[in-house]
N, C-alpha and C. Protein backbone atom coordinates (compact mmCIF):
# COMPACT_ATOMS: atom_id res chain seq x y z
N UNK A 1 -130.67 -66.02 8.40
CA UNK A 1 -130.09 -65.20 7.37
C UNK A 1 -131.08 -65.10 6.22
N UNK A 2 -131.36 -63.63 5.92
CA UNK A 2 -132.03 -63.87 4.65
C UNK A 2 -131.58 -62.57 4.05
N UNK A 3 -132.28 -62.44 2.42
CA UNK A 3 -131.88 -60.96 1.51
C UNK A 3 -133.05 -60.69 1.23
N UNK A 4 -133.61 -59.52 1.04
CA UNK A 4 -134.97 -58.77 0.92
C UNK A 4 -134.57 -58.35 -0.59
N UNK A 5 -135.75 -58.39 -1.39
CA UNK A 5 -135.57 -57.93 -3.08
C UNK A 5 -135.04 -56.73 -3.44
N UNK A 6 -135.71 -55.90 -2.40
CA UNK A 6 -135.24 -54.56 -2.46
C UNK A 6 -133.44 -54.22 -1.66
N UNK A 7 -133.13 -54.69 -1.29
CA UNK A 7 -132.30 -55.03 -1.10
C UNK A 7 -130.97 -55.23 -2.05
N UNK A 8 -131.35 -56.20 -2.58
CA UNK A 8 -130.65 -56.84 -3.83
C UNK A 8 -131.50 -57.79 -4.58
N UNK A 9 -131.86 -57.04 -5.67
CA UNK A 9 -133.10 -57.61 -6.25
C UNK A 9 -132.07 -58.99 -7.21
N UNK A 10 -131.12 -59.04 -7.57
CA UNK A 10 -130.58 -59.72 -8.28
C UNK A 10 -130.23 -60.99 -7.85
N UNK A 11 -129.81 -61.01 -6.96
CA UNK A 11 -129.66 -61.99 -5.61
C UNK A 11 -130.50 -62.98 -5.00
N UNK A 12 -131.36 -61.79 -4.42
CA UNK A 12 -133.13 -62.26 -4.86
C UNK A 12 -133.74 -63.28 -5.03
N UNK A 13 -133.37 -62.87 -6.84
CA UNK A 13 -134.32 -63.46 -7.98
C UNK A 13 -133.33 -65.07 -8.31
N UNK A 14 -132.46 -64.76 -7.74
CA UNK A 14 -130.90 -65.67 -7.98
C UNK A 14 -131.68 -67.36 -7.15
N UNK A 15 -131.81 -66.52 -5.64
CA UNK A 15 -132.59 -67.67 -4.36
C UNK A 15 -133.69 -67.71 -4.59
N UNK A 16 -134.45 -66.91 -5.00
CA UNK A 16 -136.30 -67.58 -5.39
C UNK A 16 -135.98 -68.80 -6.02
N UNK A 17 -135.31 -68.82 -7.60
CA UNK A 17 -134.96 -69.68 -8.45
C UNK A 17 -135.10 -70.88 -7.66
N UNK A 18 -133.61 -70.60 -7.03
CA UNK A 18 -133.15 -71.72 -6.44
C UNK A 18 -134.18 -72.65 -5.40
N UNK A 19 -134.67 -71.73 -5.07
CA UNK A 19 -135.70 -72.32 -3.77
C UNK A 19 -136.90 -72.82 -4.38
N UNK A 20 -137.42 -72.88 -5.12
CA UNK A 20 -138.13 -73.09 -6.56
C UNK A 20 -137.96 -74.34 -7.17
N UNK A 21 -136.64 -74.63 -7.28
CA UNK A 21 -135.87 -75.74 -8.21
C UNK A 21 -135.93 -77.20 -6.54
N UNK A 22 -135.78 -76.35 -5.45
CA UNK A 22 -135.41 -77.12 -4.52
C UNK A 22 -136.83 -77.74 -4.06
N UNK A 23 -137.91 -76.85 -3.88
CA UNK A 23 -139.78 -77.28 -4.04
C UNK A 23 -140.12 -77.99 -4.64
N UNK A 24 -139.62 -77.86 -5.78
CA UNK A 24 -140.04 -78.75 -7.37
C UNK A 24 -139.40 -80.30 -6.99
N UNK A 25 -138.18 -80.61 -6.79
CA UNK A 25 -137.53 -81.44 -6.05
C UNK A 25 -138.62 -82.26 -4.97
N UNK A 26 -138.32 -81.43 -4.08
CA UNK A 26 -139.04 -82.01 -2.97
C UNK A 26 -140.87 -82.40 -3.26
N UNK A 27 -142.02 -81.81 -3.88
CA UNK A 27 -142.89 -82.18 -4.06
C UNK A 27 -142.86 -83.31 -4.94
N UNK A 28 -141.84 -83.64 -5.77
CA UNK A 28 -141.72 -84.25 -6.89
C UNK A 28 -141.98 -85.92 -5.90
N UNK A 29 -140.80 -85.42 -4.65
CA UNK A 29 -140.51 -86.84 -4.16
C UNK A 29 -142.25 -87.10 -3.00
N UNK A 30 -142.66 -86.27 -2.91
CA UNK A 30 -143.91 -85.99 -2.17
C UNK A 30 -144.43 -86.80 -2.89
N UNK A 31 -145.01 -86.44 -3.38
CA UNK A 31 -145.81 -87.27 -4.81
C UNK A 31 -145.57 -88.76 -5.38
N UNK A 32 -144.34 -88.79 -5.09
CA UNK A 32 -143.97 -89.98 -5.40
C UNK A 32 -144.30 -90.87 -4.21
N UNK A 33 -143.89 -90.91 -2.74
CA UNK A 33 -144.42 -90.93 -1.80
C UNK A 33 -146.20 -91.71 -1.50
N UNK A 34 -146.38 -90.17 -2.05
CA UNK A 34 -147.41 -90.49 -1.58
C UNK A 34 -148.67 -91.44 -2.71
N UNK A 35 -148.08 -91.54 -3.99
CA UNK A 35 -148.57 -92.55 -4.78
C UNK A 35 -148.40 -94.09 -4.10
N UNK A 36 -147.80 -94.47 -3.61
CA UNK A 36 -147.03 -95.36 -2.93
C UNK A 36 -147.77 -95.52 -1.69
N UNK A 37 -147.80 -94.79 -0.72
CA UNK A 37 -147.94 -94.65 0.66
C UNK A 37 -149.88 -94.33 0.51
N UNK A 38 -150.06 -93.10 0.15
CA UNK A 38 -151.06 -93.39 0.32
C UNK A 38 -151.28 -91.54 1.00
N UNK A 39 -152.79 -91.18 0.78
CA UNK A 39 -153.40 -90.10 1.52
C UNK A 39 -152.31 -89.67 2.91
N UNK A 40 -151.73 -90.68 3.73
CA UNK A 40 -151.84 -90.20 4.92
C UNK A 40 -150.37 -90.18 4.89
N UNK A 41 -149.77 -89.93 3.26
CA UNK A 41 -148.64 -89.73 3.46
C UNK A 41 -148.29 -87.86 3.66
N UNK A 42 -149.71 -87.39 3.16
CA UNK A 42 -149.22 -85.53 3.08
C UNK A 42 -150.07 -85.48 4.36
N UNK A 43 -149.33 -84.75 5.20
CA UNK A 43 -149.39 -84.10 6.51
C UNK A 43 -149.14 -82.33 7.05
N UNK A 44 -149.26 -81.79 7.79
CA UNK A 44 -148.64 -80.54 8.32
C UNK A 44 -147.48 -80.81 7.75
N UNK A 45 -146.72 -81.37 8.34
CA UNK A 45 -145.74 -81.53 8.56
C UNK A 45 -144.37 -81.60 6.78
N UNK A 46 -145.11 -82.16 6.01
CA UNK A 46 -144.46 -82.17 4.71
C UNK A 46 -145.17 -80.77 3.94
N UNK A 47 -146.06 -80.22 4.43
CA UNK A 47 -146.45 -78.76 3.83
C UNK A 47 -145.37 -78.10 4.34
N UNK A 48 -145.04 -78.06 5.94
CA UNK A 48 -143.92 -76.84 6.40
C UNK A 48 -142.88 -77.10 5.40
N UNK A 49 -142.66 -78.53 5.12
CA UNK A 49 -141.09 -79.09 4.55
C UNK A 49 -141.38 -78.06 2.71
N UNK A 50 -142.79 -77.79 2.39
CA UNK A 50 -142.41 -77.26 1.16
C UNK A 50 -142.73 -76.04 1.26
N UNK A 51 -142.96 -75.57 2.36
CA UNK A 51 -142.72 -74.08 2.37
C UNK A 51 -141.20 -73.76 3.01
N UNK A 52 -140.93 -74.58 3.90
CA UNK A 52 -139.64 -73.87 3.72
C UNK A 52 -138.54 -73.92 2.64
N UNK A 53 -138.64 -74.75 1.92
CA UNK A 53 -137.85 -74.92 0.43
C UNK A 53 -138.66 -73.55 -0.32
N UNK A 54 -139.58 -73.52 -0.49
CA UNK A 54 -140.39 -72.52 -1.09
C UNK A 54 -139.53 -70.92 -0.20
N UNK A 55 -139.35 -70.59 0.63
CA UNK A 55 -139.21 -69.34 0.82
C UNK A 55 -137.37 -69.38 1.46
N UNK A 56 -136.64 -70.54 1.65
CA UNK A 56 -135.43 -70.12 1.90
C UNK A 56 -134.95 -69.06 1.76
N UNK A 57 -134.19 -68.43 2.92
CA UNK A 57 -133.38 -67.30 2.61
C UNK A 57 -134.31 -66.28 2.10
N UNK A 58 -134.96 -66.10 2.07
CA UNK A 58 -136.00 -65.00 1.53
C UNK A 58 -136.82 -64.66 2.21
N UNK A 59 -137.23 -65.53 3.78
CA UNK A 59 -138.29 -65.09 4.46
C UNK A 59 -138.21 -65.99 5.77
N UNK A 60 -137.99 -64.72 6.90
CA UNK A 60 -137.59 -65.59 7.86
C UNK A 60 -138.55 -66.42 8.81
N UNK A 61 -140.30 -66.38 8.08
CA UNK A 61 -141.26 -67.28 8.58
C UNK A 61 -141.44 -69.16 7.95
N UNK A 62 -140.18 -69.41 6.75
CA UNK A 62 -140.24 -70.41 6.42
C UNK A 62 -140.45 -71.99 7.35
N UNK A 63 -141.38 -72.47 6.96
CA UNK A 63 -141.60 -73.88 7.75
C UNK A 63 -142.82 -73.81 9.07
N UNK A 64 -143.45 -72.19 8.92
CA UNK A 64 -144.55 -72.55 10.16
C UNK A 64 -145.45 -71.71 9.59
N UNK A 65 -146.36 -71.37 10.32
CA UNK A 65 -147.63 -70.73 10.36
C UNK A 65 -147.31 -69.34 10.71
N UNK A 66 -147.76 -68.41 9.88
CA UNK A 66 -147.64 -66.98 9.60
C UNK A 66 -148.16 -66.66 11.53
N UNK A 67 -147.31 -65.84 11.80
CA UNK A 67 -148.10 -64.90 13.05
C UNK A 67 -148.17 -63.63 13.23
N UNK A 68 -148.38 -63.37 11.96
CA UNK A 68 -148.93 -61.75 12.47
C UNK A 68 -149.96 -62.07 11.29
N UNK A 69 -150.85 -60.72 10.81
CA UNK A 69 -151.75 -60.33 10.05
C UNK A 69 -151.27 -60.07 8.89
N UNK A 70 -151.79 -60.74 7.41
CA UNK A 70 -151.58 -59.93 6.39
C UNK A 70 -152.51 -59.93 5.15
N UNK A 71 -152.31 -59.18 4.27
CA UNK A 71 -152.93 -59.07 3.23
C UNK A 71 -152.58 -59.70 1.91
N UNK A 72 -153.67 -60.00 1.18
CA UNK A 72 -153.37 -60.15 -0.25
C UNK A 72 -154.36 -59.94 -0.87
N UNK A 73 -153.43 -58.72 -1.68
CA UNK A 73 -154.22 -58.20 -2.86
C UNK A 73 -155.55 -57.62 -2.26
N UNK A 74 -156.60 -57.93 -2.81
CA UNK A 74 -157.89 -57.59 -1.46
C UNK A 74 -158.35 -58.72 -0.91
N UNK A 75 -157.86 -59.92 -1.08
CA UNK A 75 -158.28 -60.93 -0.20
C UNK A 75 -157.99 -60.97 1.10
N UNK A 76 -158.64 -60.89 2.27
CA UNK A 76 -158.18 -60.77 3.36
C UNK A 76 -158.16 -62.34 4.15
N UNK A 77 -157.23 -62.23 4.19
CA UNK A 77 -156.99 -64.65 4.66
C UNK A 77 -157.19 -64.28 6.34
N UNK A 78 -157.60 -65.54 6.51
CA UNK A 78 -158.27 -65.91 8.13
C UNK A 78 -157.33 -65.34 9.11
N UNK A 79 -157.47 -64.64 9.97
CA UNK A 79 -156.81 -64.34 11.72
C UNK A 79 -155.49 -65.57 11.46
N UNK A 80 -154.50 -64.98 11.86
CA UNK A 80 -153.15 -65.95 11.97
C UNK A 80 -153.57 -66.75 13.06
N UNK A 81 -154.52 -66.40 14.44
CA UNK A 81 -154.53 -67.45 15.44
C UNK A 81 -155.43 -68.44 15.33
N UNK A 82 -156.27 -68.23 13.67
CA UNK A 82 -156.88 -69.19 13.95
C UNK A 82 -156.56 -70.39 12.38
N UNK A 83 -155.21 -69.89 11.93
CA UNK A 83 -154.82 -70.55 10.76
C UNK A 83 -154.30 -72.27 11.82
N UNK A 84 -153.31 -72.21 12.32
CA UNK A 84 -153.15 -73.73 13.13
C UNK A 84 -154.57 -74.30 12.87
N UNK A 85 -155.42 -73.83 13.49
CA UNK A 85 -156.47 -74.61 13.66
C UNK A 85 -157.13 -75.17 12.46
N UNK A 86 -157.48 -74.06 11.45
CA UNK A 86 -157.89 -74.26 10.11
C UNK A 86 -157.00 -75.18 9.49
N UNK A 87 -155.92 -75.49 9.96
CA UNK A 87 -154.91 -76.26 8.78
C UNK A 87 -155.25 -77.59 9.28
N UNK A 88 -155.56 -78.18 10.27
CA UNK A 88 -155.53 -78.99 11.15
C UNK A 88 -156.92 -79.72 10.55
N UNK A 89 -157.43 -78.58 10.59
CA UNK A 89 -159.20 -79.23 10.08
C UNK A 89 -159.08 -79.31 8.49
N UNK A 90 -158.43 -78.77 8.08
CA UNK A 90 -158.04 -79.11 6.02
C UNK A 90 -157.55 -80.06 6.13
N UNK A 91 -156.24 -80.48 6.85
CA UNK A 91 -155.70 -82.11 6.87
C UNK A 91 -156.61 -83.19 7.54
N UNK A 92 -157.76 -82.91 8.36
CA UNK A 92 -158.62 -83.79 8.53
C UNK A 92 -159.60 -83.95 7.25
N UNK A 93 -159.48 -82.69 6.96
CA UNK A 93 -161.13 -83.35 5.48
C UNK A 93 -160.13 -84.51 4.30
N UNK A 94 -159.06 -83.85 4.38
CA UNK A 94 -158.41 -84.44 3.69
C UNK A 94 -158.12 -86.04 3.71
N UNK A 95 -157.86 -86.05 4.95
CA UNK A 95 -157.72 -87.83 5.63
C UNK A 95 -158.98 -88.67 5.61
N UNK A 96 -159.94 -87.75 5.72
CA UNK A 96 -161.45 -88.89 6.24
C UNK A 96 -161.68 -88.45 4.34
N UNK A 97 -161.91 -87.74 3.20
CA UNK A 97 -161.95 -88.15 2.02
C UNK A 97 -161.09 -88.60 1.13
């Protein structure tokens, strides 16, 4: 289930909020976490957890890896088939520094 802005922009702006407030939440406890725990506490796996708080109800790719092609702005971001892979190798630089 989700609502598109155009759609009902009021509504919307109602669940961004919310999904926003619910990110803020959840990285908060990330962080906390991982002060505690340590580097090898942020994973894939707690990124999906703040993207899908990040896009609830607003986007029905929340919690994985984009698969199709897209744009931003004029930045053009890496081939979707080869984002898995790239993320995989960011959480490794990440772990070995």
């Amino acid at each position: 289930m989700s609502v598109r802005e155009k759609d009902d922009p009021a509504l919307y702006t109602k669940i961004q909020e919310q999904n926003l407030l619910r990110q803020y939440d959840l990285l908060s406890n990330c962080v906390e976490i991982g002060l505690k725990k340590g580097i090898e506490a942020f994973d894939k796996y707690t990124l999906w957890a703040l993207n899908y708080a990040a896009v609830s109800n607003i986007c029905q790719l929340g919690g994985r890896y984009r698969e199709g092609p897209i744009r931003v702005g004029n930045h053009v971001p890496p081939h979707f088939k080869d984002v898995p892979r790239l993320m995989d190798a960011f959480f490794s630089v990440i772990h070995e520094n």
